[in-house]
Protein backbone atom coordinates (compact mmCIF):
# COMPACT_ATOMS: atom_id res chain seq x y z
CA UNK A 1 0.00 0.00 0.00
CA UNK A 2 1.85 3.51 -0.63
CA UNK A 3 2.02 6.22 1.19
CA UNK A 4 -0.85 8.07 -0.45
CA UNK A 5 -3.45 5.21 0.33
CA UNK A 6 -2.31 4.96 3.82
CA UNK A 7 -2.99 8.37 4.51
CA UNK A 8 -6.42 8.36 2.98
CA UNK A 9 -7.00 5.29 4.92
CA UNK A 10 -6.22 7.24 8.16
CA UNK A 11 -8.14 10.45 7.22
CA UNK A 12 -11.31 8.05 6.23
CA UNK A 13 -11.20 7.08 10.08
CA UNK A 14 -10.43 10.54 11.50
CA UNK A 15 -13.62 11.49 9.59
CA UNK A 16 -11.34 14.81 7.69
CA UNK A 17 -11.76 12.75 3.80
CA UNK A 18 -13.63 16.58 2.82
CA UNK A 19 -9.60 17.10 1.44
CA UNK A 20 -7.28 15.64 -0.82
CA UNK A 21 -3.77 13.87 -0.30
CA UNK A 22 -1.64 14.30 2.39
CA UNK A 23 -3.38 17.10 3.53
CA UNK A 24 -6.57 14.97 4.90
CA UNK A 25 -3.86 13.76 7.82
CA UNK A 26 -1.89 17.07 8.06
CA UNK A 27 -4.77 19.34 8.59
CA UNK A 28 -6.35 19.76 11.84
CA UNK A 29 -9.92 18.03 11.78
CA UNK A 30 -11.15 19.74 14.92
CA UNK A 31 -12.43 23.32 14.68
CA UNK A 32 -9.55 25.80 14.71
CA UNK A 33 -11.36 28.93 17.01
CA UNK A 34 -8.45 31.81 17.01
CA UNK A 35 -6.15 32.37 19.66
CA UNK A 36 -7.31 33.66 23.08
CA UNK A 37 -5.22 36.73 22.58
CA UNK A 38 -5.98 38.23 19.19
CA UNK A 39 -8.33 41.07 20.21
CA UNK A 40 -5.39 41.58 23.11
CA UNK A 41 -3.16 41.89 20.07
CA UNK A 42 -4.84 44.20 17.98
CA UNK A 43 -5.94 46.57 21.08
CA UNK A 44 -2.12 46.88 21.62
CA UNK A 45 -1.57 48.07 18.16
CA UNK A 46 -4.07 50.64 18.96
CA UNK A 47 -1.97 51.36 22.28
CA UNK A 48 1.63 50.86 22.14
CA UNK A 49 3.92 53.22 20.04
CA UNK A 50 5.92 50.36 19.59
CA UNK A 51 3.98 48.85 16.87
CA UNK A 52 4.33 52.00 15.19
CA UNK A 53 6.53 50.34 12.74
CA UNK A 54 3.57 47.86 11.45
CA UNK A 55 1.07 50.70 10.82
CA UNK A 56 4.12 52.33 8.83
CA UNK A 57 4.70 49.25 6.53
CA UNK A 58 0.87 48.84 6.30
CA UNK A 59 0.86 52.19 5.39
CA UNK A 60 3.63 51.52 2.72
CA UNK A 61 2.02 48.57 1.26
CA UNK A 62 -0.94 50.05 1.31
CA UNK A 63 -0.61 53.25 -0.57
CA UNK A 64 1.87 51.58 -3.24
CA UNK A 65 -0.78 50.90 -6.81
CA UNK A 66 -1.15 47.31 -8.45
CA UNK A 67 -1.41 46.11 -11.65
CA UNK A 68 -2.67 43.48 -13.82
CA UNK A 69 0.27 42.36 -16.21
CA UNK A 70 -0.19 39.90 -18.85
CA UNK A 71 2.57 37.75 -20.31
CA UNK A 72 2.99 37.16 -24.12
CA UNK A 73 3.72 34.44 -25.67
CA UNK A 74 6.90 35.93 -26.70
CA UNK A 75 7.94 36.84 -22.81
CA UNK A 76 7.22 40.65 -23.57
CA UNK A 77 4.63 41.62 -20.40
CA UNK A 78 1.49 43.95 -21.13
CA UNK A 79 0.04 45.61 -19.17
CA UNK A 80 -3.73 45.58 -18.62
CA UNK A 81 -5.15 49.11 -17.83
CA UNK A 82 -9.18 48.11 -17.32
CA UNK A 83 -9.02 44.37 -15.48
CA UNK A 84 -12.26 44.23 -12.86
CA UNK A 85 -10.05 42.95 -10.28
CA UNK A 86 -8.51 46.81 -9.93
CA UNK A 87 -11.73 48.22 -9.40
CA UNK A 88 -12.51 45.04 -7.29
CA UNK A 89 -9.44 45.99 -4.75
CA UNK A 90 -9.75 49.61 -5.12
CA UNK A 91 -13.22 49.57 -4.68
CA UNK A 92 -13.76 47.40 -2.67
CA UNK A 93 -17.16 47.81 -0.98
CA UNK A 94 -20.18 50.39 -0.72
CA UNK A 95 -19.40 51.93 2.76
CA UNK A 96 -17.58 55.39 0.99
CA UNK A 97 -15.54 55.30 3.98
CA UNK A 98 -13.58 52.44 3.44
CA UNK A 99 -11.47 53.16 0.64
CA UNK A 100 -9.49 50.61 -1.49
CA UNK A 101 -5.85 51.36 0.16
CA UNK A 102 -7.74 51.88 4.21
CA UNK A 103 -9.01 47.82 2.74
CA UNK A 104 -5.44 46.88 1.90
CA UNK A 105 -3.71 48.67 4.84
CA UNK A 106 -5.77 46.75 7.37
CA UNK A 107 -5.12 43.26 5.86
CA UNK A 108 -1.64 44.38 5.96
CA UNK A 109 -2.13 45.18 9.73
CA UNK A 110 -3.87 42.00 10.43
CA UNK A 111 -1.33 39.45 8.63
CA UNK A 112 1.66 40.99 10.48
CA UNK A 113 -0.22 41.46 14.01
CA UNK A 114 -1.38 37.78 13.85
CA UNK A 115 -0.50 36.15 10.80
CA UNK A 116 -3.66 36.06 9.02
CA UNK A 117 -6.24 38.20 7.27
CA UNK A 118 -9.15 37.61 6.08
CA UNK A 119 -11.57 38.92 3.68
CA UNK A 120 -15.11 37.90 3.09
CA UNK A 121 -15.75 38.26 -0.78
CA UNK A 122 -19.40 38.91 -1.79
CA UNK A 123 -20.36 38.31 -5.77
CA UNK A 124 -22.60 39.50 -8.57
CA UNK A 125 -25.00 37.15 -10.44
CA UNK A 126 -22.76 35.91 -12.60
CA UNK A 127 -20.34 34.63 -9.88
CA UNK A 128 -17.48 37.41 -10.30
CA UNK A 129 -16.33 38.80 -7.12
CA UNK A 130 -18.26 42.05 -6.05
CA UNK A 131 -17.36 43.14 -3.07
CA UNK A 132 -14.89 42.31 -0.19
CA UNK A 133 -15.01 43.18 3.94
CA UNK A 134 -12.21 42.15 5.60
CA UNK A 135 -12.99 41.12 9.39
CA UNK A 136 -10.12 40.43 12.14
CA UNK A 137 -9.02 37.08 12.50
CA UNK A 138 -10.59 36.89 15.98
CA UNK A 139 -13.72 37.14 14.61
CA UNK A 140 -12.98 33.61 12.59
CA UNK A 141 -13.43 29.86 13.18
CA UNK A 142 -11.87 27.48 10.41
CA UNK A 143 -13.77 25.11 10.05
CA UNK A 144 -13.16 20.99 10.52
CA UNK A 145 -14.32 20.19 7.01
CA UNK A 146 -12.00 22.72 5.56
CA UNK A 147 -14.37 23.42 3.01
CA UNK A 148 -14.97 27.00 5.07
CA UNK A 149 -15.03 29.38 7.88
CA UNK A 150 -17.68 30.14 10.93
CA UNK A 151 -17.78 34.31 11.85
CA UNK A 152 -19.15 35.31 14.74
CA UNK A 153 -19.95 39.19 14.97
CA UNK A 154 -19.96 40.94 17.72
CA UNK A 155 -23.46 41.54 18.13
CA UNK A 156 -24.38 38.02 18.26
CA UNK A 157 -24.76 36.95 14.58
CA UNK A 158 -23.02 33.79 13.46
CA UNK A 159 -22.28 33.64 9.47
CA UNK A 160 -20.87 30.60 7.42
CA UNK A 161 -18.57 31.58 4.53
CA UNK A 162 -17.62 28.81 1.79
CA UNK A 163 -13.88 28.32 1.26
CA UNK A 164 -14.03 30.11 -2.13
CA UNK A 165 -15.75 32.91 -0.74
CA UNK A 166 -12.68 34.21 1.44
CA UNK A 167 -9.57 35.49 0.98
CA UNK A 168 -7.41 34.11 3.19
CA UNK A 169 -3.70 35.00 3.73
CA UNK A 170 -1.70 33.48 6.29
CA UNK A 171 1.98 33.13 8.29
CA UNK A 172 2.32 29.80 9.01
CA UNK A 173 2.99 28.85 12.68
CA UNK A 174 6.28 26.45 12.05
CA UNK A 175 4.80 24.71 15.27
CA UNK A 176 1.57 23.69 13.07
CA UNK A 177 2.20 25.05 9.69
CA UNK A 178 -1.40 23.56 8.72
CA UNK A 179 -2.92 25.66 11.60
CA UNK A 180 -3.60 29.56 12.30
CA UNK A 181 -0.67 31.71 11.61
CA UNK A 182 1.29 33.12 14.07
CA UNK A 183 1.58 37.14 13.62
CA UNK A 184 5.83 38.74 12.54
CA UNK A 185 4.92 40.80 15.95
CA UNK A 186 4.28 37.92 18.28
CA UNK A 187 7.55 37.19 19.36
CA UNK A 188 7.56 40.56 20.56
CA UNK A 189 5.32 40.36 23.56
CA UNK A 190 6.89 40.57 27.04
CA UNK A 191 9.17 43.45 25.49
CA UNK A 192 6.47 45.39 24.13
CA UNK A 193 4.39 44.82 27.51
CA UNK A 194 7.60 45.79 29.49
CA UNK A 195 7.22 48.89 27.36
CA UNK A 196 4.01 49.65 28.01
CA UNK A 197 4.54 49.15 32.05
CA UNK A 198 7.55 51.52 32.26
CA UNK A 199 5.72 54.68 30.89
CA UNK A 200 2.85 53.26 33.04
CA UNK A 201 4.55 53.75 35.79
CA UNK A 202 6.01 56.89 34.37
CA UNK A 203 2.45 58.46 33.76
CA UNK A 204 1.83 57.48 37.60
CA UNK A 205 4.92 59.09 39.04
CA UNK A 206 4.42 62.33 37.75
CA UNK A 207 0.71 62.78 37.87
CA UNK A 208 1.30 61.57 41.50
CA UNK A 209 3.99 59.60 43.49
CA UNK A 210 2.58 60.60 47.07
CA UNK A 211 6.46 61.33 48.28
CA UNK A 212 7.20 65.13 49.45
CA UNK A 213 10.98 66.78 48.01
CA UNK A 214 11.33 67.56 51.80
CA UNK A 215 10.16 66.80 55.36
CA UNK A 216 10.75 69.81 58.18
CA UNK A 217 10.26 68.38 61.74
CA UNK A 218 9.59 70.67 64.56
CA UNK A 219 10.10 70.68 67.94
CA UNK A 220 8.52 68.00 70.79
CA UNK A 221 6.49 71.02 72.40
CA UNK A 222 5.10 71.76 69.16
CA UNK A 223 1.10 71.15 69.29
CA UNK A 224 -0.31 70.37 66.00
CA UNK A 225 -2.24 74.33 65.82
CA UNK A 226 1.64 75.55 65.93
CA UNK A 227 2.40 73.43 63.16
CA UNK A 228 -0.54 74.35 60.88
CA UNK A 229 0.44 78.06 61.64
CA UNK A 230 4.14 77.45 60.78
CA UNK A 231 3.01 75.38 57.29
CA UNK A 232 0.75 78.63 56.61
CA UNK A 233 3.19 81.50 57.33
CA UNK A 234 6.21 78.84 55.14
CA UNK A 235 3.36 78.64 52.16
CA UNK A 236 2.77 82.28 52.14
CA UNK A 237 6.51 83.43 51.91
CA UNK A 238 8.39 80.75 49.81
CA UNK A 239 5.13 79.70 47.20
CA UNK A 240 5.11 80.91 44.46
CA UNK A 241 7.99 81.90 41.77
CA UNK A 242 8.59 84.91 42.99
CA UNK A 243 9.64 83.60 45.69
CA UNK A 244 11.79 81.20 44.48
CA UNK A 245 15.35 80.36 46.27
CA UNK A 246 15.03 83.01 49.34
CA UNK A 247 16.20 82.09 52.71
CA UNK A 248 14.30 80.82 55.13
CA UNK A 249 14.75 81.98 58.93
CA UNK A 250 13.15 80.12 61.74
CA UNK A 251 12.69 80.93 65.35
CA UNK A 252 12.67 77.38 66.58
CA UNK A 253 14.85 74.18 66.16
CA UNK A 254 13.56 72.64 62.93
CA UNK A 255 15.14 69.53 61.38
CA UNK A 256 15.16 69.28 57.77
CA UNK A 257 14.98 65.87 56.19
CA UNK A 258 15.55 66.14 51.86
CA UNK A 259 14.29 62.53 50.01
CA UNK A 260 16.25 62.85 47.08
CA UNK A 261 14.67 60.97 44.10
CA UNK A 262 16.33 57.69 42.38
CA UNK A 263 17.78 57.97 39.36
CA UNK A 264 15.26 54.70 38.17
CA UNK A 265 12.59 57.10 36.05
CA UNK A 266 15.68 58.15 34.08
CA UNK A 267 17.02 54.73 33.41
CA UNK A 268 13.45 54.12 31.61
CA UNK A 269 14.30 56.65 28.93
CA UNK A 270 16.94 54.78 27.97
CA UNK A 271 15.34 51.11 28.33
CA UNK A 272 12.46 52.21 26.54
CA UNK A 273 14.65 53.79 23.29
CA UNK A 274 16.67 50.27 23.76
CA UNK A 275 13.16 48.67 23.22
CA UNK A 276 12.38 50.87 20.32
CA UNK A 277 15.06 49.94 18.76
CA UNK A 278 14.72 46.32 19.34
CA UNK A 279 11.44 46.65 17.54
CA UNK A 280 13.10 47.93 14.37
CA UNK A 281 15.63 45.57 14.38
CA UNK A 282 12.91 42.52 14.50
CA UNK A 283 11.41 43.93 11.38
CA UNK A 284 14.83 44.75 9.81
CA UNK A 285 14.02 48.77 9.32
CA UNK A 286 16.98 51.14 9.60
CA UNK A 287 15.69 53.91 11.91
CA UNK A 288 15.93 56.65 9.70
CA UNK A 289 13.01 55.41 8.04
CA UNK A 290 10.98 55.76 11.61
CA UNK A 291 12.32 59.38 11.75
CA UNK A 292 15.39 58.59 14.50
CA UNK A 293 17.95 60.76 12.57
CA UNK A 294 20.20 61.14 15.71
CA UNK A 295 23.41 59.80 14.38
CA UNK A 296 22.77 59.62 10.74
CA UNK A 297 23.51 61.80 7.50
CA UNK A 298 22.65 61.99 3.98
CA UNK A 299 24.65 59.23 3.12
CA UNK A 300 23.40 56.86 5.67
CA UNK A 301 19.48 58.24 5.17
CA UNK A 302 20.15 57.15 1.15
CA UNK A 303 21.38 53.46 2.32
CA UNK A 304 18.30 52.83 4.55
CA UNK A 305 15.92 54.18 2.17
CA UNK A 306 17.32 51.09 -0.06
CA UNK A 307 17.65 48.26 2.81
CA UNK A 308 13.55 49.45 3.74
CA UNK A 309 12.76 49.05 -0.06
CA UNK A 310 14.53 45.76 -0.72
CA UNK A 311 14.77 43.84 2.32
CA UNK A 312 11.52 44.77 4.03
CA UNK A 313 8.52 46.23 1.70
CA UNK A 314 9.58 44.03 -1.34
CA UNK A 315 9.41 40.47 0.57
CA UNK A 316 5.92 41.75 1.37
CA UNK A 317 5.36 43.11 -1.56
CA UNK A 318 5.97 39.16 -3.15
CA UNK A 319 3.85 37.50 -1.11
CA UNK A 320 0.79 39.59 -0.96
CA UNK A 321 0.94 39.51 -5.12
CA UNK A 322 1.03 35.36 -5.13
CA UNK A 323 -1.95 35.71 -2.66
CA UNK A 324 -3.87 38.27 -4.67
CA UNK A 325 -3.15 36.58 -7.89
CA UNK A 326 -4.10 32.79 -6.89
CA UNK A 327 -7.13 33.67 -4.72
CA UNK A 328 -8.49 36.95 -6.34
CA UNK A 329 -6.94 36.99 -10.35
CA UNK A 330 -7.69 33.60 -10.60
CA UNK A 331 -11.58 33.64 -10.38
CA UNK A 332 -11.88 36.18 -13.68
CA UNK A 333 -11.97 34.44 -16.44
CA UNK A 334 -8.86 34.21 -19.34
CA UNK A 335 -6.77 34.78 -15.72
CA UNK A 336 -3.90 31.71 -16.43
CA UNK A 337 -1.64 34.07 -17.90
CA UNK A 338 -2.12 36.92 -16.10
CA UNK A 339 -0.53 37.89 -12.36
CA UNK A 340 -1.42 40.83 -10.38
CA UNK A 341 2.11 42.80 -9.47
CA UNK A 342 2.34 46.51 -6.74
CA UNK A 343 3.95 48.89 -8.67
CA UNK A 344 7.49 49.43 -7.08
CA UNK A 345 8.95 52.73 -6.39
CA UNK A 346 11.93 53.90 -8.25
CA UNK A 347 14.86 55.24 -6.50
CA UNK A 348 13.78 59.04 -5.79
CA UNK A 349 17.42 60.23 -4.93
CA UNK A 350 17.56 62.44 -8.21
CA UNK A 351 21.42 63.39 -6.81
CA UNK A 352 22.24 59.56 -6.99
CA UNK A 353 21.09 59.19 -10.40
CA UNK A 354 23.09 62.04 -11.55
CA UNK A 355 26.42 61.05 -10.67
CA UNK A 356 25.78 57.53 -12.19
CA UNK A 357 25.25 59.32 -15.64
CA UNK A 358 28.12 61.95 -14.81
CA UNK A 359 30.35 58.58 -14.10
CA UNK A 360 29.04 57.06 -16.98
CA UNK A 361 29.39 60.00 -19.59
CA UNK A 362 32.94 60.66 -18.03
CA UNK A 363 33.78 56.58 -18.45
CA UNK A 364 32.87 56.70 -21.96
CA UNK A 365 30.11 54.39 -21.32
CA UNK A 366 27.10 56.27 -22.79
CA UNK A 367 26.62 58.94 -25.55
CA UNK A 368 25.85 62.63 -25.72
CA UNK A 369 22.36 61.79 -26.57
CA UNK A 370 21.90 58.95 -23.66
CA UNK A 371 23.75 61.90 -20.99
CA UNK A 372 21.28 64.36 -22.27
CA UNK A 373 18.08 62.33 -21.88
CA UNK A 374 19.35 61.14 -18.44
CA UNK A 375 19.60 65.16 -17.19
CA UNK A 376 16.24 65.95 -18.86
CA UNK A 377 14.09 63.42 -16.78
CA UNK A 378 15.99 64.48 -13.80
CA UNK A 379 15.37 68.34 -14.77
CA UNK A 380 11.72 66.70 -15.59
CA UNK A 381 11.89 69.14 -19.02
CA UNK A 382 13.54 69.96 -22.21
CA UNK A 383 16.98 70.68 -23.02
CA UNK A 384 17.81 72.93 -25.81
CA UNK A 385 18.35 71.21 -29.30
CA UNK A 386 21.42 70.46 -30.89
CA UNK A 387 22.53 69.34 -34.20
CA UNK A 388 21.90 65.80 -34.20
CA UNK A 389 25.90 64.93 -35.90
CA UNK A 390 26.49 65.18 -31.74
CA UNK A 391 23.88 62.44 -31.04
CA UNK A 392 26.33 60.03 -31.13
CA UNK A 393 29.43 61.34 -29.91
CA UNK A 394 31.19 59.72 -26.75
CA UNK A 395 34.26 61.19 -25.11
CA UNK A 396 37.25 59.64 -24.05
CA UNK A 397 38.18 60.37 -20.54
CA UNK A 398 41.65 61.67 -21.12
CA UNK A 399 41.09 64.68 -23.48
CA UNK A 400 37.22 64.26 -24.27
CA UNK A 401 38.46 63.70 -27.90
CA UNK A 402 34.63 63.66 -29.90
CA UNK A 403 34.50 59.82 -31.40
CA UNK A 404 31.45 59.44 -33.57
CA UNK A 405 30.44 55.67 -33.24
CA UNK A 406 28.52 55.50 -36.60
CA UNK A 407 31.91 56.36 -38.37
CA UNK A 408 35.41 54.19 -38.71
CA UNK A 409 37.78 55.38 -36.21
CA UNK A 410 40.40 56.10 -38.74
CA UNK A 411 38.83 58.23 -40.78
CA UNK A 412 38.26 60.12 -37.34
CA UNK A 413 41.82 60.65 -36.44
CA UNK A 414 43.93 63.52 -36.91
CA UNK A 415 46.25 62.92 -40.33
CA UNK A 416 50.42 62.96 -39.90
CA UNK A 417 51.09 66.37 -42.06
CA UNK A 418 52.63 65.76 -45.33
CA UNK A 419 56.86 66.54 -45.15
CA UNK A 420 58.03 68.16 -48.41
CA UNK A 421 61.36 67.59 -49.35
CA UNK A 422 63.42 70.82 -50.70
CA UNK A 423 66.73 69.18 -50.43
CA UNK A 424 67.14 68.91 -54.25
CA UNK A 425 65.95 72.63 -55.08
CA UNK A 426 68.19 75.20 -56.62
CA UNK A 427 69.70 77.63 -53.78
CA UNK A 428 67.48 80.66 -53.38
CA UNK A 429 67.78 84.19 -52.40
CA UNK A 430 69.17 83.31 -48.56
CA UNK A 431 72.02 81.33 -50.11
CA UNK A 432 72.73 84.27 -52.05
């Protein structure tokens, strides 16, 4: 018996046969509710500056366009202006407040809080998809069958959602990779929550810590109406900042006692800037991108600007295009050659890109023409016309000698000046 049949054998008596192959073993057959603290999750996002860096790549994500590109069958890619799935994602449902990137930043917020997100697609007669609502993923039950999901709304309602009817993206939890995801913030917990206890604690200490600067003692004698009278007369000529740092002069033997505060609220400045930057560092963003330009300069701004584009929005970038594509693109019709791709931004340092061409002009690498067009787009107009014999010029580094690449090199060089030999002329008037 091979392997296949023995799992289907297994997966017949585990009562889970609703799906095929391996995964009628591999997939959990009880109902998968979500974790106990999701809403716990996404309440701290709504609380702790420290998640500030997943509403900025949400945000990122989010606001970046897609297209639908369609692949020839001689490689070249097209791209398809007027595909429904563009209005279907940037349009996503009635309510005019929920706009198609608000839709896409909070699946974004969802997957990378808890792993998953999950939108609930609603269709037109003809079985196209409609409309989409994403809900949180504490909101959803996966259901044993796996042939949907159970969501239970907070008013009461219960809804069942076919399999087809959802998109579904999801970080799988290498513990159960079959199961619910597991969120890129989760490992994150105790420091965020020792975070969010130190300016707790801050908040309390300076609204009040119930500890006096100083304590006077007076005298044994002292009855408590002398006391009250001394407290008075000390109020009335030391409150106030006009009265700030003048002497005081007592007529009785008082004994000062000065609590000087710890130096523990200022240590929390610095823990909680060690957290922030632990945060960053889990998610791989350079802090200049989160505004922290304490020890950088323009140099250093330019290299994080690239290691936020390539090695944190673009990963993101892939693998909400596969989802889109397989579970959205896929359900129009004509869709096998097609793929749904986020338009990337191009490098926006307009200094960088000018000393590339200057380099390049200078190396002898491009021509006139190519140098030209490079300044224009920078300039973003125009330059004057010249005669177009300069078109194809390059220059050689040395001397910037003009070589015309349309024309043989030797008829370009300079030509040795004929020698004319008078040795065999008559004398003339200086020999005379």
């Amino acid at each position: 018996m091979g392997l296949l049949e023995q799992f289907t054998k297994v997966a017949i008596k585990a009562g889970s046969i609703g799906r095929k192959g391996f995964g009628n073993v591999f997939v959990n057959t009880r109902q998968d509710p979500p974790s106990r603290d999701t809403t716990e999750w996404l309440n701290a996002f709504n609380e702790s500056p420290r998640l500030s860096p997943v509403a900025k790549m949400a945000t990122d994500i989010a606001t970046t366009r897609g297209k639908v590109i369609k692949t020839q069958a001689n490689g070249v890619e097209k791209e398809i202006k007027d595909h429904d799935l563009l209005k279907f994602l940037y349009q996503p449902n009635p309510e005019f407040n929920i706009t198609g990137t608000s839709s896409l930043y909070l699946a974004q917020v969802h997957y990378l809080i808890k792993g998953e997100a999950f939108g609930v697609i609603e269709r037109n007669l003809d079985k196209t998809p409609k409309f989409m609502w994403f809900v949180p993923p504490s909101w959803v039950t996966i259901l044993s069958d796996g042939k949907g999901y159970e969501i239970l709304i907070p008013r009461g309602s219960k809804i069942n959602v076919d399999k087809k009817d959802m998109f579904y993206r999801k970080n799988p939890n290498p513990v159960n990779p079959l199961g619910r995801g597991i969120g890129r913030v989760e490992p994150l917990g105790d420091e965020i929550e020792t975070d969010e206890y130190m300016a707790k604690f801050a908040k309390r200490f300076f609204f009040n810590d119930a500890k006096p600067n100083i304590i006077i003692t007076a005298p044994d004698e002292a009855d408590d109406e002398e006391i009250r009278k001394a407290e008075r007369s000390w109020f009335q000529k030391f409150g106030g900042w006009i009265n700030s740092s003048k002497a005081a002069f007592l007529n009785w033997d008082a004994k000062v006692h000065v609590l000087n505060s710890t130096n523990r609220e200022m240590d929390f400045v610095e823990s909680r800037r060690f957290y922030r930057d632990l945060v960053m560092q889990h998610f791989g963003i350079p802090p200049e991108i989160m505004g922290n330009v304490e020890n950088s300069n323009k140099a250093t701004v330019i290299a994080a600007r690239d290691i936020y584009r390539n090695e944190v929005l673009n990963p993101m970038f892939i693998e909400f295009e596969e989802a889109i594509t397989w579970q959205l693109l896929r359900q129009y019709e004509n869709s096998e050659s097609l793929r749904f791709v986020f338009i990337r931004k191009e490098e926006d340092n307009d200094e960088f890109q000018l000393s590339v061409l200057e380099k390049a002009f200078d190396g002898g690498k491009i021509t006139l023409k190519e140098y030209r067009n490079g300044i224009s787009k920078l300039l973003r107009q125009d330059l004057p016309e010249i005669g177009v014999e300069y078109n194809d010029l390059i220059f050689i580094p040395a001397n910037r000698t003009p070589i015309n690449i349309k024309k043989p090199l030797e008829d370009q060089l300079p030509k040795e000046p004929e020698v004319t030999d008078n040795s065999g002329d008559e004398g003339g008037k200086d020999d005379e």
